[in-house]
Protein backbone atom coordinates (compact mmCIF):
# COMPACT_ATOMS: atom_id res chain seq x y z
CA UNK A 1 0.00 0.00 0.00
CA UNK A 2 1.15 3.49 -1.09
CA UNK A 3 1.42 6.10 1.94
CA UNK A 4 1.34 9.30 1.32
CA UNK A 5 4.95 9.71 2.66
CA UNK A 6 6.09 6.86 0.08
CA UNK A 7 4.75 9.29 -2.39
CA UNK A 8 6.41 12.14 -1.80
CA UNK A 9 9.90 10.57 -1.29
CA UNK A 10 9.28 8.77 -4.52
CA UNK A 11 7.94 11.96 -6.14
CA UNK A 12 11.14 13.59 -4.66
CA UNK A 13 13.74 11.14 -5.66
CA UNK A 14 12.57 11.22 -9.12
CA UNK A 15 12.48 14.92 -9.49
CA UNK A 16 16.19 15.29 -7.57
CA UNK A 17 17.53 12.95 -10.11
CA UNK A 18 16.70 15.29 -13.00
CA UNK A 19 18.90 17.93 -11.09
CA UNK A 20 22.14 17.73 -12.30
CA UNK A 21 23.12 21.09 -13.37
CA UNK A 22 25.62 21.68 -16.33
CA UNK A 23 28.79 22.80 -15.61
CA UNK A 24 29.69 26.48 -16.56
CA UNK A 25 33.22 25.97 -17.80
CA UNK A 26 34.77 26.33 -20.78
CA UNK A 27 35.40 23.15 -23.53
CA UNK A 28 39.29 22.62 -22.67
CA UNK A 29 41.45 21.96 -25.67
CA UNK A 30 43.64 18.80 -25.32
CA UNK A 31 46.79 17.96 -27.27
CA UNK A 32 48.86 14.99 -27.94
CA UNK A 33 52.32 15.41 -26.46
CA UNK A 34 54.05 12.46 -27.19
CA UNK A 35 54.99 8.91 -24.73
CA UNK A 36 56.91 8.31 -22.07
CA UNK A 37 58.18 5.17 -20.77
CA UNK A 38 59.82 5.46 -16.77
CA UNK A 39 59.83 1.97 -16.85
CA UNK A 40 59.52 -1.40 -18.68
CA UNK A 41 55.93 -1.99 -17.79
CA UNK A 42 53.87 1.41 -17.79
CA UNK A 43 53.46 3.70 -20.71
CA UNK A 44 52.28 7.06 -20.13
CA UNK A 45 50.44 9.05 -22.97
CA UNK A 46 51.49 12.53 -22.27
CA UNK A 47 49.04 15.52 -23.07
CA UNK A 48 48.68 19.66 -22.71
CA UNK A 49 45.92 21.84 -22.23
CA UNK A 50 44.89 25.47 -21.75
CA UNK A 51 43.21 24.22 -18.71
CA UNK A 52 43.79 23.08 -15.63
CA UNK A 53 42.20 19.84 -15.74
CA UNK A 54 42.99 18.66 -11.65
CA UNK A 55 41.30 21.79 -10.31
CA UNK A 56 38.24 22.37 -13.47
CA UNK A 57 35.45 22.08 -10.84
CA UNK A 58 37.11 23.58 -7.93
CA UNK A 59 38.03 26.75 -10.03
CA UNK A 60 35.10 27.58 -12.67
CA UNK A 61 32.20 25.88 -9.94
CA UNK A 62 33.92 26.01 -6.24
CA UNK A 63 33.13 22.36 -6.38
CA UNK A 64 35.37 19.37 -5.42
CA UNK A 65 35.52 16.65 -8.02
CA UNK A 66 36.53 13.44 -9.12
CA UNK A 67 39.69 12.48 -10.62
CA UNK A 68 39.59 13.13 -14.29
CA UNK A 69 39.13 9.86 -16.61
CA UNK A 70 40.93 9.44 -20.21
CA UNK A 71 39.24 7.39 -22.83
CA UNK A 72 40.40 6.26 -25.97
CA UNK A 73 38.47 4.61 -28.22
CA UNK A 74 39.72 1.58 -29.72
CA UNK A 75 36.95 1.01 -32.46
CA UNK A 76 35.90 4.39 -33.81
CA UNK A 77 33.41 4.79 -30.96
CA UNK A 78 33.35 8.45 -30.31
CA UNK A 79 30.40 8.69 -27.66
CA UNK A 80 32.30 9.76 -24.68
CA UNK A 81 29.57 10.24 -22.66
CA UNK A 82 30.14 8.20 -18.78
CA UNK A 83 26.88 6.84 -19.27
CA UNK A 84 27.77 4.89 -22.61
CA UNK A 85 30.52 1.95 -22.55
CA UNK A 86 32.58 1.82 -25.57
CA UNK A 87 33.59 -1.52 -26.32
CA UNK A 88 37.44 -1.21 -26.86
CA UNK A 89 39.30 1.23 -25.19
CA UNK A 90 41.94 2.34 -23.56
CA UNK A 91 41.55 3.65 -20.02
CA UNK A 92 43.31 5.48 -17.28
CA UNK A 93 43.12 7.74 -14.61
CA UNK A 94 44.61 11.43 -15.80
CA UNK A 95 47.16 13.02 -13.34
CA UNK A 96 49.41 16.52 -13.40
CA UNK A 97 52.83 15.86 -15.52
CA UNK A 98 54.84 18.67 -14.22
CA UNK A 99 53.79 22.50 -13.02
CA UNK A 100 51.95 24.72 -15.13
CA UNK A 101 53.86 26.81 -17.94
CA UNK A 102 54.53 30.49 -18.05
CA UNK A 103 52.11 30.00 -21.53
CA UNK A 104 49.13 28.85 -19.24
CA UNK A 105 49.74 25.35 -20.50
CA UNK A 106 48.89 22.75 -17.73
CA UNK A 107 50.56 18.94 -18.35
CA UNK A 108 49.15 15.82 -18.22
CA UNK A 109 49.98 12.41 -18.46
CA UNK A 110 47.77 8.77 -18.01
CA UNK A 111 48.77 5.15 -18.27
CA UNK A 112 45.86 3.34 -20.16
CA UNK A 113 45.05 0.00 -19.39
CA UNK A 114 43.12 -1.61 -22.53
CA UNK A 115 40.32 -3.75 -22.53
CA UNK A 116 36.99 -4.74 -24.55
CA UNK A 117 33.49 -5.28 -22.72
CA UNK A 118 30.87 -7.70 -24.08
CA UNK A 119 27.49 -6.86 -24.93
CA UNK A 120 25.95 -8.02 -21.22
CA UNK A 121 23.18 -7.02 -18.88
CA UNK A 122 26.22 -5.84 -16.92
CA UNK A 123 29.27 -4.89 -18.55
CA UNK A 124 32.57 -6.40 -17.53
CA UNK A 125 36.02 -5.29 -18.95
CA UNK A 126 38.34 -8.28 -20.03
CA UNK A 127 41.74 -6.70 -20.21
CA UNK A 128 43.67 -6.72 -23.57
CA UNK A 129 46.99 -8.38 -22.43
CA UNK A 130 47.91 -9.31 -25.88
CA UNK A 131 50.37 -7.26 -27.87
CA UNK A 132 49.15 -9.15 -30.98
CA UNK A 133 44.76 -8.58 -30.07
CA UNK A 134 45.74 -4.94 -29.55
CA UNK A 135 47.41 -4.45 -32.73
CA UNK A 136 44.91 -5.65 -34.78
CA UNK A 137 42.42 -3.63 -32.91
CA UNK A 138 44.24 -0.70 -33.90
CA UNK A 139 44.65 -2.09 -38.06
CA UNK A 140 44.23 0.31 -40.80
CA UNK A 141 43.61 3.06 -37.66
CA UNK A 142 46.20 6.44 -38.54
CA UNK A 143 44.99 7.99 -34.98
CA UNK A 144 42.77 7.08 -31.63
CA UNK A 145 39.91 9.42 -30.73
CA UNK A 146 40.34 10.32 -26.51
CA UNK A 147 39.04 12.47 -24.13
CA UNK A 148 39.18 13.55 -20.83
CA UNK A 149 35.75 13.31 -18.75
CA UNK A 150 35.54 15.10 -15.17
CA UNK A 151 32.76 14.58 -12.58
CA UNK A 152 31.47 16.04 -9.82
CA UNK A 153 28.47 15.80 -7.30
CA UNK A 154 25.41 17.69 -8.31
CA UNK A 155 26.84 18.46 -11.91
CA UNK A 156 26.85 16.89 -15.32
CA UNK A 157 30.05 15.26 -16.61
CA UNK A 158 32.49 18.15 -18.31
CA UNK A 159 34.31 16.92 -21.32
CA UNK A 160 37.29 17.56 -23.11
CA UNK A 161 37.80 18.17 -26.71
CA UNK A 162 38.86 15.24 -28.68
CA UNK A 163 42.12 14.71 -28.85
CA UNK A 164 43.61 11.92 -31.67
CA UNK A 165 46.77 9.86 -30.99
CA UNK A 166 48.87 8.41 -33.65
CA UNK A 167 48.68 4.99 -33.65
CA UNK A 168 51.67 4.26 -35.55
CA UNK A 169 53.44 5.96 -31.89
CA UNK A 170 51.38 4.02 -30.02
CA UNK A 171 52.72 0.54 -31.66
CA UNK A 172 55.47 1.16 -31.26
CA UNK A 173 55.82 1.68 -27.79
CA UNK A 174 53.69 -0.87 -27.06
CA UNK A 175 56.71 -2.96 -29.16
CA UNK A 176 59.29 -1.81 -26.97
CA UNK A 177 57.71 -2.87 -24.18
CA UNK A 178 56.46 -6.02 -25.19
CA UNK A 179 60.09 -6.62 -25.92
CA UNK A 180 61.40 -5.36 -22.81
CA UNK A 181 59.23 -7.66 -20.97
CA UNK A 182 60.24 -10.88 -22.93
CA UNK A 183 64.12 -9.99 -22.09
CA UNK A 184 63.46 -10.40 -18.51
């Protein structure tokens, strides 16, 4: 039986979830800045912006947010949005590279794990650890569409322009590591 009470906090709930407001900050450019390797087993994909991707939120909405997310899509998915699971991709958590530059450019760098998700009631990720299946996920690709996705409580997800890799690069440190790896 429906109380009254039930009602409301149902009619609430509902209502709240529609609240998310959009966040009032500028679409940050992103660029490719190359790889770097500080070891044998991680392989950071290094990046610039006019923005200061760590602090978005804090600065443009006095907000505290999440740690920003980098996609790539592995197979010319290009819906970013959190709420859609692209299924190939490379993932990783995106973290300040260095300080900011005299220019206003801010650093970035993230270490992508890769996987591919099944179509499923509820999605799990089954890592790529293959060299080999992640090369020919990335056949007859020049370039890797990515982005950076930010969240916050209350707010919308803010995203990044798309930014392309060169997958060419990409191979090839992958390569190097894959033969670093087999050495040991």
């Amino acid at each position: 039986m429906t109380t009254p009470l039930k009602l409301m906090t149902l009619v609430t709930v509902l209502t709240c979830s529609a609240c998310a407001r959009t966040p009032n900050i500028p679409t940050a450019s992103l660029t490719f800045a190359g790889f770097s390797q500080p070891g044998d087993s991680v392989l950071y994909v290094k990046l610039e912006s006019d923005q200061n991707l760590s602090e978005v939120f804090n600065i443009y909405e006095q907000q505290n947010q999440n740690t920003p997310k980098f996609v790539c899509a592995l197979d010319h998915d290009k819906n970013f949005d959190v709420n859609h699971t692209i299924k190939a991709r490379g993932i990783g958590l995106l973290e300040a590279d260095t300080k900011p530059g005299k220019s206003g450019t801010f650093y970035f760098r993230s270490s992508l794990s890769f996987n591919t998700t099944e179509e499923k009631e509820v999605p799990v990720p089954m890592p790529i650890t293959s060299g080999a299946a992640l090369e020919n996920l990335l056949a007859g690709q020049e370039s890797i569409p990515c982005q950076v996705s930010v969240t916050a409580y209350g707010f919308k997800a803010y995203y990044t322009d798309t930014v392309y890799i060169p997958t060419a690069n990409l191979v090839t440190h992958l390569k190097e590591m894959n033969h670093a790896a087999e050495q040991r």
